[in-house]
PDB file of N, CA and C in Angstrom:
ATOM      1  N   UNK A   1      32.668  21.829  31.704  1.00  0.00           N
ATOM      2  CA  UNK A   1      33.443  21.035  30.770  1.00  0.00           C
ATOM      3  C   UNK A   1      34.897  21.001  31.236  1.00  0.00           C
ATOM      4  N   UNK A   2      35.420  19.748  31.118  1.00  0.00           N
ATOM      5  CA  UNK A   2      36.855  19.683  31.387  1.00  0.00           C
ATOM      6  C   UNK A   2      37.360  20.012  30.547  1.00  0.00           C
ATOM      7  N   UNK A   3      38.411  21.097  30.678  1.00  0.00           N
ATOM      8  CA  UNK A   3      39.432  21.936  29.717  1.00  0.00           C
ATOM      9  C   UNK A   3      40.510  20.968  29.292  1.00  0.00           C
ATOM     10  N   UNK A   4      41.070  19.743  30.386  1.00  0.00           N
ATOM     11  CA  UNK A   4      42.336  19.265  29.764  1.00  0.00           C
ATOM     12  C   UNK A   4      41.724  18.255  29.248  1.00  0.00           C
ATOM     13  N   UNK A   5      40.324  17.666  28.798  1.00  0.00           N
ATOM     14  CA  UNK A   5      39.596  16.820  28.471  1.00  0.00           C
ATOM     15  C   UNK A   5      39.908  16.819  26.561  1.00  0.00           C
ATOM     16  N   UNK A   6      40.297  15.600  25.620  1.00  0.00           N
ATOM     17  CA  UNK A   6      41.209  15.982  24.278  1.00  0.00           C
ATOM     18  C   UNK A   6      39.882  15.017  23.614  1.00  0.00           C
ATOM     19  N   UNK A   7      39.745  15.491  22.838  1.00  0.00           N
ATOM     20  CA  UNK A   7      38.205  14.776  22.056  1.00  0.00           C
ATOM     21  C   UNK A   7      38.900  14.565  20.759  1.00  0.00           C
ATOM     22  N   UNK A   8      38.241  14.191  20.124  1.00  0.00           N
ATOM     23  CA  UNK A   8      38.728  13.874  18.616  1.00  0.00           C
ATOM     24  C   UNK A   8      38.295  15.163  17.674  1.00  0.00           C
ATOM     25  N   UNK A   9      39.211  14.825  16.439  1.00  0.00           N
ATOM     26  CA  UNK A   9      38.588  16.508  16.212  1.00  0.00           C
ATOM     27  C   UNK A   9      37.319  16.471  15.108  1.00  0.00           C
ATOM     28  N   UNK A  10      36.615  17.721  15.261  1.00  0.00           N
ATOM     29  CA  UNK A  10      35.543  17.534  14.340  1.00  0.00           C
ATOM     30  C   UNK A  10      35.481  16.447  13.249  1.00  0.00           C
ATOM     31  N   UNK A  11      36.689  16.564  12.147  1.00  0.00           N
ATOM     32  CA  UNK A  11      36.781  15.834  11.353  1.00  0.00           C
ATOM     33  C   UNK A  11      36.565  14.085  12.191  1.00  0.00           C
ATOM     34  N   UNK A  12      37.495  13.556  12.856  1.00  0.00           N
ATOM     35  CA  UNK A  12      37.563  12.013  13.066  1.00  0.00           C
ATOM     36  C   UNK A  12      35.934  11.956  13.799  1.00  0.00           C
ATOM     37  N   UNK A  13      35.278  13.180  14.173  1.00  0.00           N
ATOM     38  CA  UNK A  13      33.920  12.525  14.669  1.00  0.00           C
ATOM     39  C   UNK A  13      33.175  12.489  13.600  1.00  0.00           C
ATOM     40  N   UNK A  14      33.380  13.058  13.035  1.00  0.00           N
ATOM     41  CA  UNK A  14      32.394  12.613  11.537  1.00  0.00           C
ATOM     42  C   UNK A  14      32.427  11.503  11.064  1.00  0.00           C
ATOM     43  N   UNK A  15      34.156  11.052  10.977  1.00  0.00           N
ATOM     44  CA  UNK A  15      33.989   9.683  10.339  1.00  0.00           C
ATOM     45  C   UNK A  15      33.653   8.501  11.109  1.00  0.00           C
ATOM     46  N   UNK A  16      33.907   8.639  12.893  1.00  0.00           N
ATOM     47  CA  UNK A  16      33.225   7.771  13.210  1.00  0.00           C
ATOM     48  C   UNK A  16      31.930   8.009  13.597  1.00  0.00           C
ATOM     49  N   UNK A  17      30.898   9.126  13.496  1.00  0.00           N
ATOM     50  CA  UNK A  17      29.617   8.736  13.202  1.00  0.00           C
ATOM     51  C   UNK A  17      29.185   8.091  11.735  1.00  0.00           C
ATOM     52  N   UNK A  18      30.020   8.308  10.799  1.00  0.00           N
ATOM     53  CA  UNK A  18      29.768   7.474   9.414  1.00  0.00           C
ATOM     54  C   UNK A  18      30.087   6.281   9.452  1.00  0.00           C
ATOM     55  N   UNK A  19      31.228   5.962  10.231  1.00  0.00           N
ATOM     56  CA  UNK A  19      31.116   4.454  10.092  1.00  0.00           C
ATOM     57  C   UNK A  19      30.281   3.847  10.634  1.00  0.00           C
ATOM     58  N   UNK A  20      29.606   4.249  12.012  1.00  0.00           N
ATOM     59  CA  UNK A  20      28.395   3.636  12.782  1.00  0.00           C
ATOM     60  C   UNK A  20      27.869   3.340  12.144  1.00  0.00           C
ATOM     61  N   UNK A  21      27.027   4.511  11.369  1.00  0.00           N
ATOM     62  CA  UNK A  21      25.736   4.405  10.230  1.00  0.00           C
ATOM     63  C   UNK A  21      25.858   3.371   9.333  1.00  0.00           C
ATOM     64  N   UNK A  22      26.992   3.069   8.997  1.00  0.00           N
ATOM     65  CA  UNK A  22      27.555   2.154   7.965  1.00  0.00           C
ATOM     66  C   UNK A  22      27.468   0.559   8.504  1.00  0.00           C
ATOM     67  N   UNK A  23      27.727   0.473   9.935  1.00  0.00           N
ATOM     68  CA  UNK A  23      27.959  -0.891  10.684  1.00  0.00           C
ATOM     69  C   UNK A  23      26.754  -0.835  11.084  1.00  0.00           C
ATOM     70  N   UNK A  24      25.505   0.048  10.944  1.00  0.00           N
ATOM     71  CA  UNK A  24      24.265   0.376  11.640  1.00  0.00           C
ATOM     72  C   UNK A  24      23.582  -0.656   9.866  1.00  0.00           C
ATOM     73  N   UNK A  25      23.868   0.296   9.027  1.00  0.00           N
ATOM     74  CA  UNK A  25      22.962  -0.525   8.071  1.00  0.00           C
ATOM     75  C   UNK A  25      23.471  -1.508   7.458  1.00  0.00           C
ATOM     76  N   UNK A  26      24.839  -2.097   7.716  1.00  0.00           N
ATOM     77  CA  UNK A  26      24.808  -3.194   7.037  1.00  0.00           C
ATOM     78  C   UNK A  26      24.086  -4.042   7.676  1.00  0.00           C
ATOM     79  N   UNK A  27      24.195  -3.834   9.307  1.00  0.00           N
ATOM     80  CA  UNK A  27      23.908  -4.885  10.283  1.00  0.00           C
ATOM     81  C   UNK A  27      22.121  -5.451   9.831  1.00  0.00           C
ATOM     82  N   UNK A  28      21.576  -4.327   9.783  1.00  0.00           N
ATOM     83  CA  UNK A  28      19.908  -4.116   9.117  1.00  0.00           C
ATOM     84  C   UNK A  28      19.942  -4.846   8.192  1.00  0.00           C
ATOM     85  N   UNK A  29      20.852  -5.162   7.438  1.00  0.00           N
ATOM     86  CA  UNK A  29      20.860  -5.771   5.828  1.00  0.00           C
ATOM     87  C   UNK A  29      20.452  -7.333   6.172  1.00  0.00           C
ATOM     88  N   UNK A  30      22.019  -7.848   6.533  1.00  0.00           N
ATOM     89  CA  UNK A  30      22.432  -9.033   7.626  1.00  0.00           C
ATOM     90  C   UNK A  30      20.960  -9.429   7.938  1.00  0.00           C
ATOM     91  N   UNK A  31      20.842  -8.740   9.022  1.00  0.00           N
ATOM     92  CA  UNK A  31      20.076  -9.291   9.677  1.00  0.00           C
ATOM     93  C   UNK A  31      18.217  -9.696   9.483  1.00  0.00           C
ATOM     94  N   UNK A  32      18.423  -8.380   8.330  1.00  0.00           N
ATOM     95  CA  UNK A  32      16.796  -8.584   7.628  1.00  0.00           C
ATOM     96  C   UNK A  32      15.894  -8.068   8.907  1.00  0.00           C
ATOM     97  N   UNK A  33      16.351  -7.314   9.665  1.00  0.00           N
ATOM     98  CA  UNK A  33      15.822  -6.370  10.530  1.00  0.00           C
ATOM     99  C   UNK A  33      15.208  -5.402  10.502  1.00  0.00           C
ATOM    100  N   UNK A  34      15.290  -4.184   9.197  1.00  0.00           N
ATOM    101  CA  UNK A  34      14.395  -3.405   8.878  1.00  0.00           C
ATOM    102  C   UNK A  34      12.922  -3.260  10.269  1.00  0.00           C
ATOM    103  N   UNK A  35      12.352  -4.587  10.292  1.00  0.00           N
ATOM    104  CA  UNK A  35      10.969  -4.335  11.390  1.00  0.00           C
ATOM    105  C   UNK A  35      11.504  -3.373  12.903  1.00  0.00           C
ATOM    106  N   UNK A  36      12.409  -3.593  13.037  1.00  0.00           N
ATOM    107  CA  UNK A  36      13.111  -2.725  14.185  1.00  0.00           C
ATOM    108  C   UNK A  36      12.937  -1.076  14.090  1.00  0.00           C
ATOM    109  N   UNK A  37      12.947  -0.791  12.814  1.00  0.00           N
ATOM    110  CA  UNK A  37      12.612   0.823  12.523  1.00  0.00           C
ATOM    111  C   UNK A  37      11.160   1.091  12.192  1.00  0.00           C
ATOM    112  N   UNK A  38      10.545   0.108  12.539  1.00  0.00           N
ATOM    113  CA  UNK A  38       8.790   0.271  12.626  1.00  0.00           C
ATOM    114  C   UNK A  38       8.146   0.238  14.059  1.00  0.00           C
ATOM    115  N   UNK A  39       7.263   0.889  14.147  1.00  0.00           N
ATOM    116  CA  UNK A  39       6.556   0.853  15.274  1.00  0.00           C
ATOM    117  C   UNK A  39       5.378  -0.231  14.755  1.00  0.00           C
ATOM    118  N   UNK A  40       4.931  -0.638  15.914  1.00  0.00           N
ATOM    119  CA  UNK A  40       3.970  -1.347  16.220  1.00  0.00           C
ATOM    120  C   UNK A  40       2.621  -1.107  15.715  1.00  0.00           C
ATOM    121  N   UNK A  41       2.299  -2.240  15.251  1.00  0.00           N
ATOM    122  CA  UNK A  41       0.461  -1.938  14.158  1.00  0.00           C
ATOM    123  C   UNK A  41      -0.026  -1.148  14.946  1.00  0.00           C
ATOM    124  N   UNK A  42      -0.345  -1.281  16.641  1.00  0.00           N
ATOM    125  CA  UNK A  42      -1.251  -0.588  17.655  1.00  0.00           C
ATOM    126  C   UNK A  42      -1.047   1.113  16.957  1.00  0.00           C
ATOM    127  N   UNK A  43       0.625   1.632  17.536  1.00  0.00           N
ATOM    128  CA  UNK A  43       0.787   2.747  17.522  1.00  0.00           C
ATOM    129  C   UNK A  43       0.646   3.138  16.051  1.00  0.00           C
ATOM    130  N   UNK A  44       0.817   2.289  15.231  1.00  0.00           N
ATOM    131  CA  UNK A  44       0.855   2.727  13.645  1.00  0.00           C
ATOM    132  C   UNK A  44      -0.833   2.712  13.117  1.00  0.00           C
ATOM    133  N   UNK A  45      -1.571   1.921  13.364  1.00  0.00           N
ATOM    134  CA  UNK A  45      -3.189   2.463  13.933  1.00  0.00           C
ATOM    135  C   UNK A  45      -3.280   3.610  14.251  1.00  0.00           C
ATOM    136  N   UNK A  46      -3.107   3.781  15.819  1.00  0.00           N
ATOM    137  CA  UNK A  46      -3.608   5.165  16.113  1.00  0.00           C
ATOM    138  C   UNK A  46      -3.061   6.620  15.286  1.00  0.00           C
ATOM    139  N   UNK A  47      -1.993   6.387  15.116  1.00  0.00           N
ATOM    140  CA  UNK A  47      -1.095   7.554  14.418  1.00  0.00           C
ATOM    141  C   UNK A  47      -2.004   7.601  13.033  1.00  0.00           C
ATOM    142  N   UNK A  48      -2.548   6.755  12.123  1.00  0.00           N
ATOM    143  CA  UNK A  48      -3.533   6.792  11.358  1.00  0.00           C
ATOM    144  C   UNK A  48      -4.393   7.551  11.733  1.00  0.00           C
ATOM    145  N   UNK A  49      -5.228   7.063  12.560  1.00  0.00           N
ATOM    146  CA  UNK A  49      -6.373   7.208  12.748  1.00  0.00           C
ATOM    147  C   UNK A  49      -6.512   9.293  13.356  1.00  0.00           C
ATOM    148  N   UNK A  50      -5.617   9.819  13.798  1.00  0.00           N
ATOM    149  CA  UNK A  50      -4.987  10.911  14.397  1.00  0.00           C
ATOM    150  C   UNK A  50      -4.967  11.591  13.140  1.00  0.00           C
ATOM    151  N   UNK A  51      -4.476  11.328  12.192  1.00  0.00           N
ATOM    152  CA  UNK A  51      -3.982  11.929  10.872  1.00  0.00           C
ATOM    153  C   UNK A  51      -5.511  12.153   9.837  1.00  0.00           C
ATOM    154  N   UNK A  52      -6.226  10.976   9.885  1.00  0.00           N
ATOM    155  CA  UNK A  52      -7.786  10.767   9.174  1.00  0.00           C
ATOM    156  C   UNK A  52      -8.430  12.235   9.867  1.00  0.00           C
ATOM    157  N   UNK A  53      -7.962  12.767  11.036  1.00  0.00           N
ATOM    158  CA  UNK A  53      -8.781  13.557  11.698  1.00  0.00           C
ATOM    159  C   UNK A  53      -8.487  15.004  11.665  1.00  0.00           C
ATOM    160  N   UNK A  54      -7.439  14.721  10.986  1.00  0.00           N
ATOM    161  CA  UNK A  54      -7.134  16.470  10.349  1.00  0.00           C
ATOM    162  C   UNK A  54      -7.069  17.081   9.414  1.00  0.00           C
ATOM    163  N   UNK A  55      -7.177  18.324   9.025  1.00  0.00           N
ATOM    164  CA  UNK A  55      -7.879  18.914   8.258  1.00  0.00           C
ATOM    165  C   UNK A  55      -6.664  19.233   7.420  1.00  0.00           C
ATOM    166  N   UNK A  56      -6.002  18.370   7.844  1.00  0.00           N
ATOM    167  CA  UNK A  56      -4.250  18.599   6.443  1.00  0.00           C
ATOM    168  C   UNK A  56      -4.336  16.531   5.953  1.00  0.00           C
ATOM    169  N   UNK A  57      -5.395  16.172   6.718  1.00  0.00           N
ATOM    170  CA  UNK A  57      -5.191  14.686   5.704  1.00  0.00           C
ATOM    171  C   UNK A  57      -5.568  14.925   4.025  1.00  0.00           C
ATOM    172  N   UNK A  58      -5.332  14.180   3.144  1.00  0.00           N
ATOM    173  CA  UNK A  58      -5.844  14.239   1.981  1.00  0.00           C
ATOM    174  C   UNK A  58      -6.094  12.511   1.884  1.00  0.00           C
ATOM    175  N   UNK A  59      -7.481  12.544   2.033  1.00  0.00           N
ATOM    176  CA  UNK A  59      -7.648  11.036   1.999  1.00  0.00           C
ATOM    177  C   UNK A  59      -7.510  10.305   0.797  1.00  0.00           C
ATOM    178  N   UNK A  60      -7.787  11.200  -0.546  1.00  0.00           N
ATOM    179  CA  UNK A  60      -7.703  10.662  -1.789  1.00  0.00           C
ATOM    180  C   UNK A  60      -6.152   9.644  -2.075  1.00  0.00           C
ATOM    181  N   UNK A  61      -5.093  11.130  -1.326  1.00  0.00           N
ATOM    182  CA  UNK A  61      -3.586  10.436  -1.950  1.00  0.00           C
ATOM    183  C   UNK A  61      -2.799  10.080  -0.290  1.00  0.00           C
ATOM    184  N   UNK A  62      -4.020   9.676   0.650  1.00  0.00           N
ATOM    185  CA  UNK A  62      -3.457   9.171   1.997  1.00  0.00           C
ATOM    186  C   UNK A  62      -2.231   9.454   2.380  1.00  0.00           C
ATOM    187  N   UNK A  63      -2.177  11.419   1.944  1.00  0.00           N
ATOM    188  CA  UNK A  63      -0.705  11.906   2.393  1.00  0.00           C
ATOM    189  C   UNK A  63      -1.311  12.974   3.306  1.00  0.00           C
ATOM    190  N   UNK A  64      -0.078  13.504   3.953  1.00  0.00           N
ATOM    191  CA  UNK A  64      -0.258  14.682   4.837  1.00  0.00           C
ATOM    192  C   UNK A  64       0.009  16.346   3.840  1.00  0.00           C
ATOM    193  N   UNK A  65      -0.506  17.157   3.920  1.00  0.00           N
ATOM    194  CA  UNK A  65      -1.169  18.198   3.307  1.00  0.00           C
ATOM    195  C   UNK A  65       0.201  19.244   3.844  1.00  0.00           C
ATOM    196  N   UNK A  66       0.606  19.132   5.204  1.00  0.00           N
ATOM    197  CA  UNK A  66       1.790  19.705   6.078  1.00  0.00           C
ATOM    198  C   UNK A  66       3.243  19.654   5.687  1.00  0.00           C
ATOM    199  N   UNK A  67       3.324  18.360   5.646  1.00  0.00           N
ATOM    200  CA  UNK A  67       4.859  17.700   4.824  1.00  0.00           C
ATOM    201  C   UNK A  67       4.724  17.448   3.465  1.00  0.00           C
ATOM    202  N   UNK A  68       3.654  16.874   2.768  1.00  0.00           N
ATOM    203  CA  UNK A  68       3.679  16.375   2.000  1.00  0.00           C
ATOM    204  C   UNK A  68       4.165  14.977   1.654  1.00  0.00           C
ATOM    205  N   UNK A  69       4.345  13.864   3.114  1.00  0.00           N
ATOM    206  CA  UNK A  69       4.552  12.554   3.502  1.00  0.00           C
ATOM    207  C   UNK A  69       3.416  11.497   3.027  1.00  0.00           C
ATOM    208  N   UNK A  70       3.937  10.526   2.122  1.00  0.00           N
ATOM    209  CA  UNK A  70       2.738   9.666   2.479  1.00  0.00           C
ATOM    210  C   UNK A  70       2.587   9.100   3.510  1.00  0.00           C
ATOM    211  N   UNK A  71       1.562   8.810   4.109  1.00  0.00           N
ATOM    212  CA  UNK A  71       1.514   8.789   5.690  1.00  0.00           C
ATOM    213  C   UNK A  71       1.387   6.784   5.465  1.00  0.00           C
ATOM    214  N   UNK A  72       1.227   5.581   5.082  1.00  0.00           N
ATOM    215  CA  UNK A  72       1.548   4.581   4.802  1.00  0.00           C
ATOM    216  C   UNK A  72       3.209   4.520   5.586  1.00  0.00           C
ATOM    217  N   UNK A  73       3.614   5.154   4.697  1.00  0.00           N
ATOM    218  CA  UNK A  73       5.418   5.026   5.100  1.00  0.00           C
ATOM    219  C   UNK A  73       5.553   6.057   6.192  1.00  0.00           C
ATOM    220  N   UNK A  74       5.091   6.878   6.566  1.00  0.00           N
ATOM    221  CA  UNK A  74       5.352   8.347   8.082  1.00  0.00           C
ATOM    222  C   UNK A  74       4.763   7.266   8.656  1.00  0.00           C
ATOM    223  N   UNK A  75       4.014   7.186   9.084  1.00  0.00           N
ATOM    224  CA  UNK A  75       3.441   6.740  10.393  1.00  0.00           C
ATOM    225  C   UNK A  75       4.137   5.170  10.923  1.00  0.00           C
ATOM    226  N   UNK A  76       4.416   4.895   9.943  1.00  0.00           N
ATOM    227  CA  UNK A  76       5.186   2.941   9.952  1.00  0.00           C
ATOM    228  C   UNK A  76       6.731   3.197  11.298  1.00  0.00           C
ATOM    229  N   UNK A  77       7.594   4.610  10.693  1.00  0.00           N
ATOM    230  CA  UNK A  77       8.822   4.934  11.021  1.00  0.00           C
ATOM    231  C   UNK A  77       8.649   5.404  12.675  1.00  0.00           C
ATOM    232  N   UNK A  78       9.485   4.684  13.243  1.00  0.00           N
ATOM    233  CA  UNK A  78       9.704   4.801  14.953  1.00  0.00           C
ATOM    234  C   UNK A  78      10.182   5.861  15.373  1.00  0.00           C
ATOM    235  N   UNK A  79      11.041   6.909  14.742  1.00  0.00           N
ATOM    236  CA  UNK A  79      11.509   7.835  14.438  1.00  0.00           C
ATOM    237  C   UNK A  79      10.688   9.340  13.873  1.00  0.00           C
ATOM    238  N   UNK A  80       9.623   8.805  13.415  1.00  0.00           N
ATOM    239  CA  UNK A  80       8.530   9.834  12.776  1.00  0.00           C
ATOM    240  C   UNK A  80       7.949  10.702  13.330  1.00  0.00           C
ATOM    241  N   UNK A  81       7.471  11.791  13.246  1.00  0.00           N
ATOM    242  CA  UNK A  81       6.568  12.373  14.100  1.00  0.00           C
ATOM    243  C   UNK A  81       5.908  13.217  13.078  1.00  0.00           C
ATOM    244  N   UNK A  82       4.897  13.572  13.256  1.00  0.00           N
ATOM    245  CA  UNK A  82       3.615  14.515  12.818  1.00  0.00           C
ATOM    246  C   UNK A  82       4.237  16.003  12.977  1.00  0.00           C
ATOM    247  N   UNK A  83       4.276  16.580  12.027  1.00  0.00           N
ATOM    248  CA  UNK A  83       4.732  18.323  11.800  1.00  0.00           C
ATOM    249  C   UNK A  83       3.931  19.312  12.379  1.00  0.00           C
ATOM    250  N   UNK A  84       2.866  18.743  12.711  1.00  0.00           N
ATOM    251  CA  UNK A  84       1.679  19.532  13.502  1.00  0.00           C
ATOM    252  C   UNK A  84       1.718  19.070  14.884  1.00  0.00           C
ATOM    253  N   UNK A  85       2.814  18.013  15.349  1.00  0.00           N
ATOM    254  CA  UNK A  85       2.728  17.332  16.681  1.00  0.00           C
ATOM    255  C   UNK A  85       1.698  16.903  17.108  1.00  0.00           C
ATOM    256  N   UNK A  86       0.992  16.412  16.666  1.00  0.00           N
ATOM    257  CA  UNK A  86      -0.107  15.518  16.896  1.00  0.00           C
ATOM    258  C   UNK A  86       0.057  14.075  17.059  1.00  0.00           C
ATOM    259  N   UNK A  87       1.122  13.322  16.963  1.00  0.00           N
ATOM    260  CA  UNK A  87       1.906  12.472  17.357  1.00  0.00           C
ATOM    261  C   UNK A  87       3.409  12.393  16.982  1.00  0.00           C
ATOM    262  N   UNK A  88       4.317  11.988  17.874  1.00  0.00           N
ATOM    263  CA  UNK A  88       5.075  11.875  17.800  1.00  0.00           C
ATOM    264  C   UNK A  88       5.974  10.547  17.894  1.00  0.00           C
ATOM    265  N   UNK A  89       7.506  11.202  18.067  1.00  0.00           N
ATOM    266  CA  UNK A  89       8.493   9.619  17.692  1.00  0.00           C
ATOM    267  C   UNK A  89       7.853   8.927  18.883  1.00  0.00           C
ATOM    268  N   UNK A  90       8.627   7.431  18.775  1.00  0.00           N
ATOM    269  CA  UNK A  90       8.667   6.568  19.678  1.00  0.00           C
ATOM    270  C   UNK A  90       9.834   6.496  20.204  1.00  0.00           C
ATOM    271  N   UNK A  91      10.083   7.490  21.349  1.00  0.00           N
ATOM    272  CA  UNK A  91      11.881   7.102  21.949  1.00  0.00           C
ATOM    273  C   UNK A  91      12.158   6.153  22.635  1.00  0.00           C
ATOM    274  N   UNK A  92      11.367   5.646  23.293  1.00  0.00           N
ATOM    275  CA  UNK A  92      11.137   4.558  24.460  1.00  0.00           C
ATOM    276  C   UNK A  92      11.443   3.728  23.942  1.00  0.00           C
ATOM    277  N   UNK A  93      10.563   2.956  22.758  1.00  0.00           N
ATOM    278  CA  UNK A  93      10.651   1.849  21.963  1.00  0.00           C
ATOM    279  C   UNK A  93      12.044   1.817  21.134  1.00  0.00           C
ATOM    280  N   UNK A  94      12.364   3.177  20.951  1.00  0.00           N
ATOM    281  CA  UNK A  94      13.585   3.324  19.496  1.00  0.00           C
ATOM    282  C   UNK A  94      15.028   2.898  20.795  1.00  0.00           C
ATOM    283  N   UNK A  95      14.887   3.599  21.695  1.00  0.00           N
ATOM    284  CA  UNK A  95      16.442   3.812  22.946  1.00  0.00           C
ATOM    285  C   UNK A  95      16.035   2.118  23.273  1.00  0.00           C
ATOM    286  N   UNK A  96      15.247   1.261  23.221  1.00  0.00           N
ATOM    287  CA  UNK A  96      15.518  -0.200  23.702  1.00  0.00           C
ATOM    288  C   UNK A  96      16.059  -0.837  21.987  1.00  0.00           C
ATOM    289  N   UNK A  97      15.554  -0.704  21.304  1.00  0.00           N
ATOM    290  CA  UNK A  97      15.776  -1.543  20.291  1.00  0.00           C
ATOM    291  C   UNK A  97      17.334  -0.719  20.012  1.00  0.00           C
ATOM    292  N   UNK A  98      17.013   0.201  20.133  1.00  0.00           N
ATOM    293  CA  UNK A  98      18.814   0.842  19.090  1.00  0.00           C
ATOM    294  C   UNK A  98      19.888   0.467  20.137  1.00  0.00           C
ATOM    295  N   UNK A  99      19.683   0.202  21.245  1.00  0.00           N
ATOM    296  CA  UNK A  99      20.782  -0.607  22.360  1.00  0.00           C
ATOM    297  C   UNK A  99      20.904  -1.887  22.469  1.00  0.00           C
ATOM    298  N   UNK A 100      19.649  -2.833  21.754  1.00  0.00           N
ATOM    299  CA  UNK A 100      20.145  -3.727  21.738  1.00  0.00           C
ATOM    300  C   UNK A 100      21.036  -4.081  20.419  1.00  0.00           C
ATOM    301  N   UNK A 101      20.552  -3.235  19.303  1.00  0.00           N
ATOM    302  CA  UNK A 101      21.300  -3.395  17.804  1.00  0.00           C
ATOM    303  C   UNK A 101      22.804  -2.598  18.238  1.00  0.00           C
ATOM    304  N   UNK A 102      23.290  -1.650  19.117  1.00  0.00           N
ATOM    305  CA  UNK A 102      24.587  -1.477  18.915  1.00  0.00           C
ATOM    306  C   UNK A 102      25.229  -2.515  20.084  1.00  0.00           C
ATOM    307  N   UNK A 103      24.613  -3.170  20.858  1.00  0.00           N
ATOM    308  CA  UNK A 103      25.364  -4.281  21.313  1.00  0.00           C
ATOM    309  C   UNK A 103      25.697  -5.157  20.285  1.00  0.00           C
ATOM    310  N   UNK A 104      24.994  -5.798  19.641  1.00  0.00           N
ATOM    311  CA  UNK A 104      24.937  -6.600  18.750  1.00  0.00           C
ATOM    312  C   UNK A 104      25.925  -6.159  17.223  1.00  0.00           C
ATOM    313  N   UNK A 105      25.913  -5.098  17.151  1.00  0.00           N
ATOM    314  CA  UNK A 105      27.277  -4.698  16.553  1.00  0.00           C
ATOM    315  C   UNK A 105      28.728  -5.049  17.227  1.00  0.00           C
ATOM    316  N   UNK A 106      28.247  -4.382  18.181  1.00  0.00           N
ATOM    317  CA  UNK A 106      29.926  -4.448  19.153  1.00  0.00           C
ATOM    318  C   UNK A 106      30.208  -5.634  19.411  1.00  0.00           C
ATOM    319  N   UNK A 107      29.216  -6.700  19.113  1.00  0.00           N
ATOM    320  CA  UNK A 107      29.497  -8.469  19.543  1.00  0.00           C
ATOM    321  C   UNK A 107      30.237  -8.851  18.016  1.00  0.00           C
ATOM    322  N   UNK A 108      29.929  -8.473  16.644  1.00  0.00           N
ATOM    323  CA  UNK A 108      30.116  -8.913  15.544  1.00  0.00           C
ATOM    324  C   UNK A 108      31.106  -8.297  15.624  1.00  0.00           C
ATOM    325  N   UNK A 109      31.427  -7.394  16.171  1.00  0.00           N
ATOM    326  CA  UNK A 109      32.645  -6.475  15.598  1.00  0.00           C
ATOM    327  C   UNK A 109      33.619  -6.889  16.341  1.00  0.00           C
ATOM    328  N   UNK A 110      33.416  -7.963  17.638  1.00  0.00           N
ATOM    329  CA  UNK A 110      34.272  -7.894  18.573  1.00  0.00           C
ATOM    330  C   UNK A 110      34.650  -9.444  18.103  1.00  0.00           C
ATOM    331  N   UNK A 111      33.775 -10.026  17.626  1.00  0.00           N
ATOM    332  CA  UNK A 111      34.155 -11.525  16.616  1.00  0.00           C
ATOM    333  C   UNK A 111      35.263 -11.362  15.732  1.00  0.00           C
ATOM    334  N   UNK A 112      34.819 -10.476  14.759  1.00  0.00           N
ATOM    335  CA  UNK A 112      35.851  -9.883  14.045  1.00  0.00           C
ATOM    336  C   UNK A 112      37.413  -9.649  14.072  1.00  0.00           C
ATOM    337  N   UNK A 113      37.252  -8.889  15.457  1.00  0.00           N
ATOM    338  CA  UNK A 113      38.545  -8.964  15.626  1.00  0.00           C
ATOM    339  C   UNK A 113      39.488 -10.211  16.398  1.00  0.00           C
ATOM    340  N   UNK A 114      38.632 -11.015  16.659  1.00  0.00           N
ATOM    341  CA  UNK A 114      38.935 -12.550  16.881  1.00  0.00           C
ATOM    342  C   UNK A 114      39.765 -13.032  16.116  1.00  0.00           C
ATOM    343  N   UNK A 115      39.072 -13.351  14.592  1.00  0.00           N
ATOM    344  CA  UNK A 115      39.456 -14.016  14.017  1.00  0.00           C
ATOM    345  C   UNK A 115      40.558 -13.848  12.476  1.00  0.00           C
TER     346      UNK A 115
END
């Protein structure tokens, strides 16, 4: 680590990870994007079908027995993973889509200061 290297201090990184989050979900709002934080029917299938097969499913209330998640909404999230690791997130899919949504911030934001 560079010693004469001056970072912001704890505090100002907080607030600009809050404002991200903030320019992160309005942008979601805007844009009616939400599908971006879902994985794909395929993977949202199998991640089902993975879950039907363990002995922490509760098929009655189609939740997980582990977390206590309804798995409808766990398995949908790109971000999700199984507590027993039996599947996990989607980073691949999440690191392309979340780079193209903070470009796409930095384009609105860079409009912004246009005008």
């Amino acid at each position: 680590m560079n010693e004469n290297q001056e970072y912001p201090s704890l505090m100002q990184q907080g607030k600009n990870l809050a404002k991200f989050s903030w320019d992160l979900i309005k942008y979601l709002q805007q844009e009616k994007n939400f599908t971006s934080l879902f994985v794909s029917d395929d993977v949202y299938e199998k991640r089902i079908d993975t879950c039907k097969t363990c002995d922490k499913y509760d098929s009655e209330e189609h939740r997980c027995k582990e977390c206590g998640c309804f798995l409808e909404q766990k398995a949908r999230i790109i971000l999700d993973s199984c507590p027993l690791s039996k599947w996990g997130a989607e980073d691949s899919q999440w690191e392309e889509t979340f780079s193209k949504i903070a470009t796409d911030i930095e384009n609105q934001k860079n409009k912004e200061d246009l005008t």
